[in-house]
C-alpha atoms as a PDB file:
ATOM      1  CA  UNK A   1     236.439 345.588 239.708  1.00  0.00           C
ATOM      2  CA  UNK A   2     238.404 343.126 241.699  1.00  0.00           C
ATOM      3  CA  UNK A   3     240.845 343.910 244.450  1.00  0.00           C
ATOM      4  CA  UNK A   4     243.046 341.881 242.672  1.00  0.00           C
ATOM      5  CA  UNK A   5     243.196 344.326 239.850  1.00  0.00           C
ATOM      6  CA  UNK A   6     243.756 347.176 242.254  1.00  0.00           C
ATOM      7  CA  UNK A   7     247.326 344.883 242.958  1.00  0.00           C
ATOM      8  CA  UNK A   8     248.094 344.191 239.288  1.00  0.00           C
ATOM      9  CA  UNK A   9     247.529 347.811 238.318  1.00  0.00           C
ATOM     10  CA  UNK A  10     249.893 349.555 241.416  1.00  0.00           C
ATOM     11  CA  UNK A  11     252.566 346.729 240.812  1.00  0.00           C
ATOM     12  CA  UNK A  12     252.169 347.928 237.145  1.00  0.00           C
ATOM     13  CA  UNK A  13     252.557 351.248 237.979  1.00  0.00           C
ATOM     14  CA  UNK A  14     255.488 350.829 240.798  1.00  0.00           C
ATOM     15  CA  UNK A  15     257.749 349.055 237.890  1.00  0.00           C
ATOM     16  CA  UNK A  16     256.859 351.554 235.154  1.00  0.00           C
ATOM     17  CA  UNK A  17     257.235 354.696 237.240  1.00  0.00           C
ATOM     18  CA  UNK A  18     254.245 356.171 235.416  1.00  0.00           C
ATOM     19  CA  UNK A  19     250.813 355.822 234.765  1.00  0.00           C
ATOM     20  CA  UNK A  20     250.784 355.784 231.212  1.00  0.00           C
ATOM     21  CA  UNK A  21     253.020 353.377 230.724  1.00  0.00           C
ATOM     22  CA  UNK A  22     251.764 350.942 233.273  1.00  0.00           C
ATOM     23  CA  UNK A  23     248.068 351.549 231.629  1.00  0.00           C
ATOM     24  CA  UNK A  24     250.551 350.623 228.328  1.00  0.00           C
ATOM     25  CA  UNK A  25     252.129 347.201 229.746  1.00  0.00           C
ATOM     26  CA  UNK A  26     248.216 346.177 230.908  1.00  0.00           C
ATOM     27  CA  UNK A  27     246.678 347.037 227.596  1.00  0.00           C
ATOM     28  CA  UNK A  28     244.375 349.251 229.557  1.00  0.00           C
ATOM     29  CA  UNK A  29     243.693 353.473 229.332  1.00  0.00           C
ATOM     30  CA  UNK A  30     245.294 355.852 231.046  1.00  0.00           C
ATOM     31  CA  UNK A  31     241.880 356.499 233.084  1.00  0.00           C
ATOM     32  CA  UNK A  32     240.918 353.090 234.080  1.00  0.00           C
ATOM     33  CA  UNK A  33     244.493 352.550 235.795  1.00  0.00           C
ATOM     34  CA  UNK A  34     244.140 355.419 237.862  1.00  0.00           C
ATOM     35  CA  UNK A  35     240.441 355.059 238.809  1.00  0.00           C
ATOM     36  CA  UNK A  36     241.987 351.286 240.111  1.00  0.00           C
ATOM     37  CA  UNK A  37     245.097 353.242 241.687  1.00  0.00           C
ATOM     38  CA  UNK A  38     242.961 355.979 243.345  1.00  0.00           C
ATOM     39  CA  UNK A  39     240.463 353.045 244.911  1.00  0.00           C
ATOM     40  CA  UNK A  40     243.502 351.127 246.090  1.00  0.00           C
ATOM     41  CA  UNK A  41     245.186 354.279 247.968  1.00  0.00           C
ATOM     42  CA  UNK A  42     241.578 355.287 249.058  1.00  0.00           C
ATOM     43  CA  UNK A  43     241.653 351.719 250.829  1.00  0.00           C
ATOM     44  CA  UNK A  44     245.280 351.701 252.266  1.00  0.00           C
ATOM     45  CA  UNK A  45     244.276 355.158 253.406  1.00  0.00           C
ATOM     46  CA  UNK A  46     247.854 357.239 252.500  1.00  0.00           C
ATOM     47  CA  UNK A  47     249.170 357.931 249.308  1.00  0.00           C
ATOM     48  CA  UNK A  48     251.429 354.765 247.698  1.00  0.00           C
ATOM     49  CA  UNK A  49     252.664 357.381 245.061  1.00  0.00           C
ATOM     50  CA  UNK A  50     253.905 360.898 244.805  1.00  0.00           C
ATOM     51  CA  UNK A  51     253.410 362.745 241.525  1.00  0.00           C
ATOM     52  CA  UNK A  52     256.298 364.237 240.199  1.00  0.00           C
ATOM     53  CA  UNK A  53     257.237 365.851 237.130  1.00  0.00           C
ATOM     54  CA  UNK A  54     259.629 362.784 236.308  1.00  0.00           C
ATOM     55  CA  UNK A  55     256.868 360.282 237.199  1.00  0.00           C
ATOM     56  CA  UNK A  56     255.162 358.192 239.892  1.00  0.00           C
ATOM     57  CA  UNK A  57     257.597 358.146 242.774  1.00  0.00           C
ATOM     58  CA  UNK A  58     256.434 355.660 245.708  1.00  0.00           C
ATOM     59  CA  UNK A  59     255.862 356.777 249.098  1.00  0.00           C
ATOM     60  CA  UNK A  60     257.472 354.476 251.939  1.00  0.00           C
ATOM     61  CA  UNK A  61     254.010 353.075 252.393  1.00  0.00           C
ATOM     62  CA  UNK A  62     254.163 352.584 248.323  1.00  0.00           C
ATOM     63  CA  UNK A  63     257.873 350.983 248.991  1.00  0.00           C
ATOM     64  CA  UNK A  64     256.563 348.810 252.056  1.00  0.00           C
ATOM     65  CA  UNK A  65     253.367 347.387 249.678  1.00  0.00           C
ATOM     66  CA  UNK A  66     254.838 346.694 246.912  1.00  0.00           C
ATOM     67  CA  UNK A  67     257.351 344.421 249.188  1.00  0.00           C
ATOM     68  CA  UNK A  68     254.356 342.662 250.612  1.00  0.00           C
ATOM     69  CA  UNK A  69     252.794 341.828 247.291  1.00  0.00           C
ATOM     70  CA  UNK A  70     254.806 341.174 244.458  1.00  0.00           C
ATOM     71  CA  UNK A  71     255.852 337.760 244.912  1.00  0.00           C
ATOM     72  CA  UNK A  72     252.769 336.172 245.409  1.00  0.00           C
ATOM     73  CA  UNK A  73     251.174 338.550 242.368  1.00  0.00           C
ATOM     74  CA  UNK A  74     254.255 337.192 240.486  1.00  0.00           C
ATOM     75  CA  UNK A  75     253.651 334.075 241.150  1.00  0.00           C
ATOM     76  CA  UNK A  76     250.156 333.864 240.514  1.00  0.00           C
ATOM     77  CA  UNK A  77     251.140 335.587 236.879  1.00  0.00           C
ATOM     78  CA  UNK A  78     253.043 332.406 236.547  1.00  0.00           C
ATOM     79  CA  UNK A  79     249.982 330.309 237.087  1.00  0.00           C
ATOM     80  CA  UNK A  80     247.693 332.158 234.657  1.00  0.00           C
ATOM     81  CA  UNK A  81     250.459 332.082 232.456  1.00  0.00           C
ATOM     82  CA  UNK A  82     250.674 328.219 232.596  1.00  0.00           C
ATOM     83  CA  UNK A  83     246.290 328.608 232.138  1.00  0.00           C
ATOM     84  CA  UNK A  84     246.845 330.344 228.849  1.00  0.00           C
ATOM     85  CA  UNK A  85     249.382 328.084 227.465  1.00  0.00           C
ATOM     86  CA  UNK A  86     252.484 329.632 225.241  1.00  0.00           C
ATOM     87  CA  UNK A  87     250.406 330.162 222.139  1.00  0.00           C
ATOM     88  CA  UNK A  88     249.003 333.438 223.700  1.00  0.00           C
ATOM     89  CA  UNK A  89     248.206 335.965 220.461  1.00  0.00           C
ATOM     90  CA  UNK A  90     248.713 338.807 223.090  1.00  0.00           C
ATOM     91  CA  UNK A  91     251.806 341.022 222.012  1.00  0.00           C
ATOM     92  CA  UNK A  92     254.084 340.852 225.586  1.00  0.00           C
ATOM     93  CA  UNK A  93     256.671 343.072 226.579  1.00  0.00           C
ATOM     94  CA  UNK A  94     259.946 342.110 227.577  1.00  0.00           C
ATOM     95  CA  UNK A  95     262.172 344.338 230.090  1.00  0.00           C
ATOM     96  CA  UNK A  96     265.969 343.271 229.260  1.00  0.00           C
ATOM     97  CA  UNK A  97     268.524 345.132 231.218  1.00  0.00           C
ATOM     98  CA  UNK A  98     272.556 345.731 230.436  1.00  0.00           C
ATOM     99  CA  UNK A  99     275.380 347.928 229.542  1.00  0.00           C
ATOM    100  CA  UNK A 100     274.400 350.459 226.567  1.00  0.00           C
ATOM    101  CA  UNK A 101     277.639 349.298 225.129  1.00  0.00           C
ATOM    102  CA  UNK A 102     276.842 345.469 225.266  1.00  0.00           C
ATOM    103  CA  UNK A 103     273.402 346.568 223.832  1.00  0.00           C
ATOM    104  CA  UNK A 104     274.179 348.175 220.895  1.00  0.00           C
ATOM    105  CA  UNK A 105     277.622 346.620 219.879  1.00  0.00           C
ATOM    106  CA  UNK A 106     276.645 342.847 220.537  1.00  0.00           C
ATOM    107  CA  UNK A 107     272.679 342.224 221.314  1.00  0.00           C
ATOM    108  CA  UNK A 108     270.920 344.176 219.270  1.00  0.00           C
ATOM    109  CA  UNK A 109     271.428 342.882 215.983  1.00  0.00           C
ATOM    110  CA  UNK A 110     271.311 339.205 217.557  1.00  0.00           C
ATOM    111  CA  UNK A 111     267.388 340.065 219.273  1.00  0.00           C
ATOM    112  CA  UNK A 112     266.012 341.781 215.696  1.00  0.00           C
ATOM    113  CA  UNK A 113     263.791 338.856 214.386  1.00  0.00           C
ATOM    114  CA  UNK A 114     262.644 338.299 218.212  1.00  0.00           C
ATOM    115  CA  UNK A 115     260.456 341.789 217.825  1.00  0.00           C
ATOM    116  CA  UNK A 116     259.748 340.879 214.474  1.00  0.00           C
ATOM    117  CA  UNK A 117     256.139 339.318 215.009  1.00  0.00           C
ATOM    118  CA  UNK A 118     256.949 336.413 212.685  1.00  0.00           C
ATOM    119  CA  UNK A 119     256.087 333.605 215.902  1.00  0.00           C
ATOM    120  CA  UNK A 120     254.585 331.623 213.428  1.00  0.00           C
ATOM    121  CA  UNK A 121     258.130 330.754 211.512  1.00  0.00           C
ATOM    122  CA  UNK A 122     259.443 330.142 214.499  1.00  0.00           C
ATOM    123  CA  UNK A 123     261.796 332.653 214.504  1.00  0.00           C
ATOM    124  CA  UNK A 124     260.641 334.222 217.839  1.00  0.00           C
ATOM    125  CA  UNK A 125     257.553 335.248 219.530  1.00  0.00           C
ATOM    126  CA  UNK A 126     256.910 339.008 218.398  1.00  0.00           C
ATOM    127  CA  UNK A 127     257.539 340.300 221.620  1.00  0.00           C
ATOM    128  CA  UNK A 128     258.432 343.936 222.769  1.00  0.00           C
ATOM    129  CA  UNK A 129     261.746 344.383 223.640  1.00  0.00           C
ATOM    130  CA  UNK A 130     262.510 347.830 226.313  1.00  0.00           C
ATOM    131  CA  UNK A 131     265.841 348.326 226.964  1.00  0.00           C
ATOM    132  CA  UNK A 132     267.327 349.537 230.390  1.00  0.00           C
ATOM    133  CA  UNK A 133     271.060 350.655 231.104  1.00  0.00           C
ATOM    134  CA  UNK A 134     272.604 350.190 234.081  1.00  0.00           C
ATOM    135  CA  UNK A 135     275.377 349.184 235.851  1.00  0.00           C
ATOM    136  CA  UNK A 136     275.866 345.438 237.266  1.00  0.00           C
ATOM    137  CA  UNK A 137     274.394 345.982 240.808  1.00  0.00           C
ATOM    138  CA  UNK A 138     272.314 348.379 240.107  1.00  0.00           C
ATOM    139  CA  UNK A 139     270.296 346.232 237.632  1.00  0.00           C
ATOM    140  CA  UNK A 140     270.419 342.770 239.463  1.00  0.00           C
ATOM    141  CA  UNK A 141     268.438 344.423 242.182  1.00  0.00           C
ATOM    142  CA  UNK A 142     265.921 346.080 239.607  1.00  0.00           C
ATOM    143  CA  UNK A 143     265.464 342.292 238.288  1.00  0.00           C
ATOM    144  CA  UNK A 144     265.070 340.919 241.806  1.00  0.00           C
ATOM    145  CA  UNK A 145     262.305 343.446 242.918  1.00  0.00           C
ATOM    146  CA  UNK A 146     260.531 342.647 239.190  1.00  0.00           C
ATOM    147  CA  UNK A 147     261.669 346.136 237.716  1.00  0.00           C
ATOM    148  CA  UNK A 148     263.035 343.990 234.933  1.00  0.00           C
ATOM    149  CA  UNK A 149     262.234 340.432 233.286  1.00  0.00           C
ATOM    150  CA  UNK A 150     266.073 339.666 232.399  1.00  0.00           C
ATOM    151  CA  UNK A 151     269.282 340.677 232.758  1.00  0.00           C
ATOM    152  CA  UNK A 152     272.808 340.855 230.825  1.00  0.00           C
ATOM    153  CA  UNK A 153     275.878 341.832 233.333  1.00  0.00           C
ATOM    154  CA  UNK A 154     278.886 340.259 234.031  1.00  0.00           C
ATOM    155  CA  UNK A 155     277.647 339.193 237.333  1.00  0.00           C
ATOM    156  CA  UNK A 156     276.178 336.088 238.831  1.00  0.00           C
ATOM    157  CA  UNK A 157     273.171 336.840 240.754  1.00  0.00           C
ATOM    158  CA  UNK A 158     273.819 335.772 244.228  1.00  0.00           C
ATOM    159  CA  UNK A 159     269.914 336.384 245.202  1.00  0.00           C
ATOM    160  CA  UNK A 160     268.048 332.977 245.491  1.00  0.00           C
ATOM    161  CA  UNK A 161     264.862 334.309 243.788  1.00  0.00           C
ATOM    162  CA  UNK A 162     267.099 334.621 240.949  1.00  0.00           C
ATOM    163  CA  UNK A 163     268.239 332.207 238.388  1.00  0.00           C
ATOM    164  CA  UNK A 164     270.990 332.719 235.572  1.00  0.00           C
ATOM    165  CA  UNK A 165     273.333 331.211 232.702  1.00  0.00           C
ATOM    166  CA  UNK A 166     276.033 331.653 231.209  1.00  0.00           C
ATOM    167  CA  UNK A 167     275.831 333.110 227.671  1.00  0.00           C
ATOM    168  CA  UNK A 168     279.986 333.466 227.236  1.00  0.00           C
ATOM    169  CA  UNK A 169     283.314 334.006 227.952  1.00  0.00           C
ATOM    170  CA  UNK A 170     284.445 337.923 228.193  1.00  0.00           C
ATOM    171  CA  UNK A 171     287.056 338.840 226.574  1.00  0.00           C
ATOM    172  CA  UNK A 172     289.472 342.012 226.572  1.00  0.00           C
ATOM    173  CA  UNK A 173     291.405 343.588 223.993  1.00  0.00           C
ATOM    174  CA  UNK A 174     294.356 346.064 224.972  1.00  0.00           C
ATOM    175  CA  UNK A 175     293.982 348.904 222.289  1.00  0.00           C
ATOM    176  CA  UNK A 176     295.793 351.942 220.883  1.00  0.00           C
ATOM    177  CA  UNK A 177     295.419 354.794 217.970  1.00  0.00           C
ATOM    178  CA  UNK A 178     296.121 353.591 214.962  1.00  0.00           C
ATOM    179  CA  UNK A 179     299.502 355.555 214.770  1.00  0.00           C
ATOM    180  CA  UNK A 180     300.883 354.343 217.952  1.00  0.00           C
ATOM    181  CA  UNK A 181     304.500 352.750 217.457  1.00  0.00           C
ATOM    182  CA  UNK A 182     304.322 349.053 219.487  1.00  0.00           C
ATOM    183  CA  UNK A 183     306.184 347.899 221.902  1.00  0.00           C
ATOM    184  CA  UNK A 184     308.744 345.539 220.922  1.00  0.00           C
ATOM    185  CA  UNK A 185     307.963 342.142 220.831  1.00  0.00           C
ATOM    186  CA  UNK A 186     309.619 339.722 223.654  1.00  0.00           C
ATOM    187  CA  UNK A 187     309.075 341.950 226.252  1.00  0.00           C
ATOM    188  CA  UNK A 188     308.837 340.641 229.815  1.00  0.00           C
ATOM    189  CA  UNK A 189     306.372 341.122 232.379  1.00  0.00           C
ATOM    190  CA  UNK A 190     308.529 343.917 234.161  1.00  0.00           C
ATOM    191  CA  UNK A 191     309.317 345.834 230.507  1.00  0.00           C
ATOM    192  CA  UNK A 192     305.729 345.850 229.499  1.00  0.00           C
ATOM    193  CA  UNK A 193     304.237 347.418 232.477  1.00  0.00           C
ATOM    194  CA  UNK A 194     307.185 350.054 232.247  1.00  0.00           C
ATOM    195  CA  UNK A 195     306.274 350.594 228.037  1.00  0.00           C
ATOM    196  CA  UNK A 196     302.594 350.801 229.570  1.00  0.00           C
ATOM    197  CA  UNK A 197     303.261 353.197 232.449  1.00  0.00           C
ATOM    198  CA  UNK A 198     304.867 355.576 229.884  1.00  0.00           C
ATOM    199  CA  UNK A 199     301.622 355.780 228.092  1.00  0.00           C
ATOM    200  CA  UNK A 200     298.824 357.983 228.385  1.00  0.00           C
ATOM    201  CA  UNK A 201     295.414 355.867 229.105  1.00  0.00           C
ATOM    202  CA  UNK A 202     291.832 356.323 228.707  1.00  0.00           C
ATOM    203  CA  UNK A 203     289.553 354.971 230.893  1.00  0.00           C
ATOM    204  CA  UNK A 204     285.915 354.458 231.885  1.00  0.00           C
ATOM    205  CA  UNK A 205     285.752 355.571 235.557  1.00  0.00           C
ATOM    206  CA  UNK A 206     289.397 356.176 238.332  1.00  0.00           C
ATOM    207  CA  UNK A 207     289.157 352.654 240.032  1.00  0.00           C
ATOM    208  CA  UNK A 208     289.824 350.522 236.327  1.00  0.00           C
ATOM    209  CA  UNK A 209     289.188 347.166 238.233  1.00  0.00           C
ATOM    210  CA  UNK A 210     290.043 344.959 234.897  1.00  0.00           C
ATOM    211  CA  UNK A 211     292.972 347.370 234.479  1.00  0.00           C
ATOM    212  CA  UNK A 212     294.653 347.351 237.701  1.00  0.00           C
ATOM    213  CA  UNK A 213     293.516 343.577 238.251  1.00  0.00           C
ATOM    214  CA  UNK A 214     296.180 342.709 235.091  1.00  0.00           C
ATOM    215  CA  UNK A 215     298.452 345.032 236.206  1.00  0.00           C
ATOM    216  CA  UNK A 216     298.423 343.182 239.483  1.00  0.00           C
ATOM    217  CA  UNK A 217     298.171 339.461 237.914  1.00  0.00           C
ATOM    218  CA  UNK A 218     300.086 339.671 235.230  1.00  0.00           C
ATOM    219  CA  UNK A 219     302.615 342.459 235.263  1.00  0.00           C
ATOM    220  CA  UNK A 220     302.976 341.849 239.225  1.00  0.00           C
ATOM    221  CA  UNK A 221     303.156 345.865 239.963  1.00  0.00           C
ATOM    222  CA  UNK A 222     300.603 348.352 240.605  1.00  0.00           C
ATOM    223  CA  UNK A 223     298.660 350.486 238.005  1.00  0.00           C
ATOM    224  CA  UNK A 224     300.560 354.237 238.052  1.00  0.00           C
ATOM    225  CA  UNK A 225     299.927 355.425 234.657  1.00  0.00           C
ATOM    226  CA  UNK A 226     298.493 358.763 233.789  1.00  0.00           C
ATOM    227  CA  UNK A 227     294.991 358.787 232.926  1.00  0.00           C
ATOM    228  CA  UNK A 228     294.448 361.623 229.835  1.00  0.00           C
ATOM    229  CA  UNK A 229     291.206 361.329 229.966  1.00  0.00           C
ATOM    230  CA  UNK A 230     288.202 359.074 232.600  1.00  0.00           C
ATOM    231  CA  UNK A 231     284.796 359.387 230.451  1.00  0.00           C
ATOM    232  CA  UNK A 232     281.919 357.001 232.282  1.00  0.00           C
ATOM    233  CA  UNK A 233     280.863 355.101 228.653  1.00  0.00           C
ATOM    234  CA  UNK A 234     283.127 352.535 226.848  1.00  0.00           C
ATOM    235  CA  UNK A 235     281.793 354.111 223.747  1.00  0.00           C
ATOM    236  CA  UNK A 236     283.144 356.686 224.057  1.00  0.00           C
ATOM    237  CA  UNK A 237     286.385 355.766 225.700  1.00  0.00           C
ATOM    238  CA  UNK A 238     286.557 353.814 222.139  1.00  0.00           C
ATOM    239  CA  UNK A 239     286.454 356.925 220.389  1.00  0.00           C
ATOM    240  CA  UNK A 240     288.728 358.774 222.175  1.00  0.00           C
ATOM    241  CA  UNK A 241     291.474 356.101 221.465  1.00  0.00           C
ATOM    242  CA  UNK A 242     290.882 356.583 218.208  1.00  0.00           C
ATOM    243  CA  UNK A 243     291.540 359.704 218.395  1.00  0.00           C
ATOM    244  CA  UNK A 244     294.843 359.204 220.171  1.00  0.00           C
ATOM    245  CA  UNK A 245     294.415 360.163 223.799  1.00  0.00           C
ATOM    246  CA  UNK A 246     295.795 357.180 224.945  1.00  0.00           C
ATOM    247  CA  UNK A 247     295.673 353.534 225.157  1.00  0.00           C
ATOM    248  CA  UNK A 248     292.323 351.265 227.191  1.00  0.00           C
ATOM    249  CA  UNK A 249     291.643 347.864 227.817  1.00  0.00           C
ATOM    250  CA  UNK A 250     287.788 347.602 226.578  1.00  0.00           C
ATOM    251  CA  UNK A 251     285.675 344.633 225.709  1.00  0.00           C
ATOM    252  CA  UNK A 252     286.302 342.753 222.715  1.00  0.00           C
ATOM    253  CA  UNK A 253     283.081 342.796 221.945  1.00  0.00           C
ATOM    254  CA  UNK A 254     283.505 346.373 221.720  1.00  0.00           C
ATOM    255  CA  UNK A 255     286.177 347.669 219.843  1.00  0.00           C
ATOM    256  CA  UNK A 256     286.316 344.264 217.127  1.00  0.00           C
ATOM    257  CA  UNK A 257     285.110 346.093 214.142  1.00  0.00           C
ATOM    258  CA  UNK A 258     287.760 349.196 215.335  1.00  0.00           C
ATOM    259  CA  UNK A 259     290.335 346.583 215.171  1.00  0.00           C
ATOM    260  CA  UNK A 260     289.086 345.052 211.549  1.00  0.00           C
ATOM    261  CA  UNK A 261     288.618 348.502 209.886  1.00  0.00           C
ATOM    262  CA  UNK A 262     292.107 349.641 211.653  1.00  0.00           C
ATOM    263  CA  UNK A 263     290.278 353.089 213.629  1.00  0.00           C
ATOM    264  CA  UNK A 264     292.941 351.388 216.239  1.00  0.00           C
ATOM    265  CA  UNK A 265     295.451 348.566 216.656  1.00  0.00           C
ATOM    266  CA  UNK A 266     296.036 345.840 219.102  1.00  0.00           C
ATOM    267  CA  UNK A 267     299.174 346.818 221.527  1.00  0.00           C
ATOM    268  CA  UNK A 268     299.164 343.630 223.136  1.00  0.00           C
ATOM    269  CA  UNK A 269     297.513 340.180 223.262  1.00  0.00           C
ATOM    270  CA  UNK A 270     296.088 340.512 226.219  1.00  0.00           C
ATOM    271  CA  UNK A 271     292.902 338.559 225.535  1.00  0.00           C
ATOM    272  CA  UNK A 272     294.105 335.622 226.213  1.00  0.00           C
ATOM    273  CA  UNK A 273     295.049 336.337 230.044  1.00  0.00           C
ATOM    274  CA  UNK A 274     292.605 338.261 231.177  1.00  0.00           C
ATOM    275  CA  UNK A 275     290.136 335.309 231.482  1.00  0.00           C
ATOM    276  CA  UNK A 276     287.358 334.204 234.092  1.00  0.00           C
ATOM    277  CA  UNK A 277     284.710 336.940 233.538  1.00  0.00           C
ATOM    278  CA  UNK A 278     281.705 336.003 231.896  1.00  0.00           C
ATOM    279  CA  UNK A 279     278.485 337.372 229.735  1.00  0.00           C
ATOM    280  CA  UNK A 280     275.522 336.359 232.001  1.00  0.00           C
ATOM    281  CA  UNK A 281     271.616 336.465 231.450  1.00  0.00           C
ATOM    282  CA  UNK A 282     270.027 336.545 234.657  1.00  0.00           C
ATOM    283  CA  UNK A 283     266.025 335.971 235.545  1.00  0.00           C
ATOM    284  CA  UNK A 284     263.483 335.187 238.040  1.00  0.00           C
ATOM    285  CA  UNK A 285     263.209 331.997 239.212  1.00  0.00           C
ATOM    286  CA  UNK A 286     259.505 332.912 239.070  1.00  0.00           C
ATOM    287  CA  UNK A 287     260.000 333.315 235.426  1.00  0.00           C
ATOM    288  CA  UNK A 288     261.982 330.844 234.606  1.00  0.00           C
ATOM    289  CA  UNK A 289     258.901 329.070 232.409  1.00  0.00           C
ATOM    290  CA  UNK A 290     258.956 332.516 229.702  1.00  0.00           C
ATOM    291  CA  UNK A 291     259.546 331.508 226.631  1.00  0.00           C
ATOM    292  CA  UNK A 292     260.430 334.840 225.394  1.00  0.00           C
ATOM    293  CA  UNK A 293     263.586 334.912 228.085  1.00  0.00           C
ATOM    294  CA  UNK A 294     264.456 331.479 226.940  1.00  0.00           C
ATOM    295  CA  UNK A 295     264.704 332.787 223.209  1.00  0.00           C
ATOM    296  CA  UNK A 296     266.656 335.983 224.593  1.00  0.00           C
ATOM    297  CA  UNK A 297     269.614 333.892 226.038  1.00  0.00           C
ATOM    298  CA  UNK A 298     269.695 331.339 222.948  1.00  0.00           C
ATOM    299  CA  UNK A 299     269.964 334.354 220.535  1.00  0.00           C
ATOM    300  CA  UNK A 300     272.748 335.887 222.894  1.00  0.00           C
ATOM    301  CA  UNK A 301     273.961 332.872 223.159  1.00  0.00           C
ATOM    302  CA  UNK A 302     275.947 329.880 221.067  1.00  0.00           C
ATOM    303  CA  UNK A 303     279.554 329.679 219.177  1.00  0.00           C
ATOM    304  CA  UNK A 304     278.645 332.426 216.961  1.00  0.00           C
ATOM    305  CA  UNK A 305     278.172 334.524 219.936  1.00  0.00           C
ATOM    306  CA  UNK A 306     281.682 333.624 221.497  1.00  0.00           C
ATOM    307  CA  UNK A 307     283.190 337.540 221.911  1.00  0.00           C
END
């Protein structure tokens, strides 16, 4: 077995956090990746991983490795992959990372016939698709060390080993229960923020950066409402607004069909100033020849995917 193989198999392992799933991802068994594993640690001369109950954690001499080799592996991965050509009958697996809420309200019906198999209609390539949650940082760096093939946040990836576009605009809606009496129409900047500072408000986490950044922008005051209720999931901020604990400013994206089946109401059209933040799929630069990312950000992409 080649040494190289040793490399493939612990990078394999490192970015699964198990065994099984790296043996998975290689179309190899379970045994065969950790004979390779076992020979490679037997070589280093330490342990590169520490079993745990919740998986393969790496040791610092795991951490230090992997930082050594998984560029050039990478990179040679884009090679072969360039040797094979694009009409590979291998089923691949794709590692997309995001926000559960931008998953399940926006991508997931737009990624369907990309899983499907059907690569001969040329309606995608029949790849696996493995979802990740995260938040924005958090993820960016999991794409940069190879943890994930592509990533949906509404950051730009500052990193030069990464490469990104835009998908589109991101949009906010200011919501309420759907028995909330409106503030009256006309109001100025300094009578809204006072109708809004009366109200309760739901919110995703204490800081509310999009919150307190139109507060600041727009309604030229600071953010002193009372929070009911801080839940960390926008799904569930959604739900509690329907329920009437207060008023949120969420994603379009995820509260339009709560807005078209009237589970809550618009308080203000706020949409329309709280511009400049963005939908973006980021990637490797290493990676940048996929065809199965490429397919990813035109299906997340286009008018009909304008939030």
């Amino acid at each position: 077995m080649s040494q190289l193989e040793w490399y493939r198999n612990f990078l394999a392992v490192y970015r699964a956090g198990s065994v099984s799933e790296a043996a998975r991802a290689r179309h190899l068994t379970q045994p065969a990746v950790s004979q390779q594993l076992a020979a490679l640690e037997s070589a280093v001369g330490v342990p590169l991983f520490v079993r745990t109950p919740k998986g393969m954690k790496p040791t610092a001499r795991g951490d230090a490795l992997y930082e050594q080799v998984f560029d050039a592996l990478d990179r040679l991965e884009q090679v072969s992959r360039g040797l094979r050509g694009r009409a590979a009958s291998a089923m691949t697996s794709v590692r997309l990372g995001t926000s559960p809420e931008y998953f399940q309200a926006f991508a997931l019906e737009r990624l369907g016939h990309l899983t499907s198999g059907d690569a001969q209609s040329g309606q995608g390539g029949g790849f696996e698709l493995v979802a990740h949650f995260g938040e924005d940082a958090a993820l960016l760096s999991m794409l940069e060390t190879g943890a994930l093939d592509v990533a949906v946040t509404s950051l730009k990836p500052t990193s030069r080993t990464l490469q990104h576009r835009v998908l589109a605009a991101k949009t906010f809606a200011l919501v309420g229960p759907p028995g909330l009496e409106l503030p009256t129409t006309g109001l100025d900047a300094a009578g809204l923020a006072r109708w809004l500072g009366a109200q309760p408000w739901v919110g995703y986490s204490q800081e509310l950066p999009a919150t307190r950044r139109f507060w600041q922008q727009h309604l030229h005051s600071r953010f002193e409402a009372r929070q009911r209720l801080v839940v960390p999931d926008l799904r569930a901020v959604l739900w509690a607004v329907e329920l009437g604990y207060g008023v949120s400013i969420l994603p379009e994206i995820l509260c339009r069909e709560a807005l078209v089946q009237g589970r809550v109401r618009e308080v203000w059209p706020v949409g329309a100033l709280m511009q400049g933040e963005q939908w973006v799929l980021s990637y490797r630069a290493v990676d940048g020849d996929r065809a199965e990312l490429a397919q990813i950000g035109d299906a997340l992409s286009g008018e009909e995917a304008l939030p």
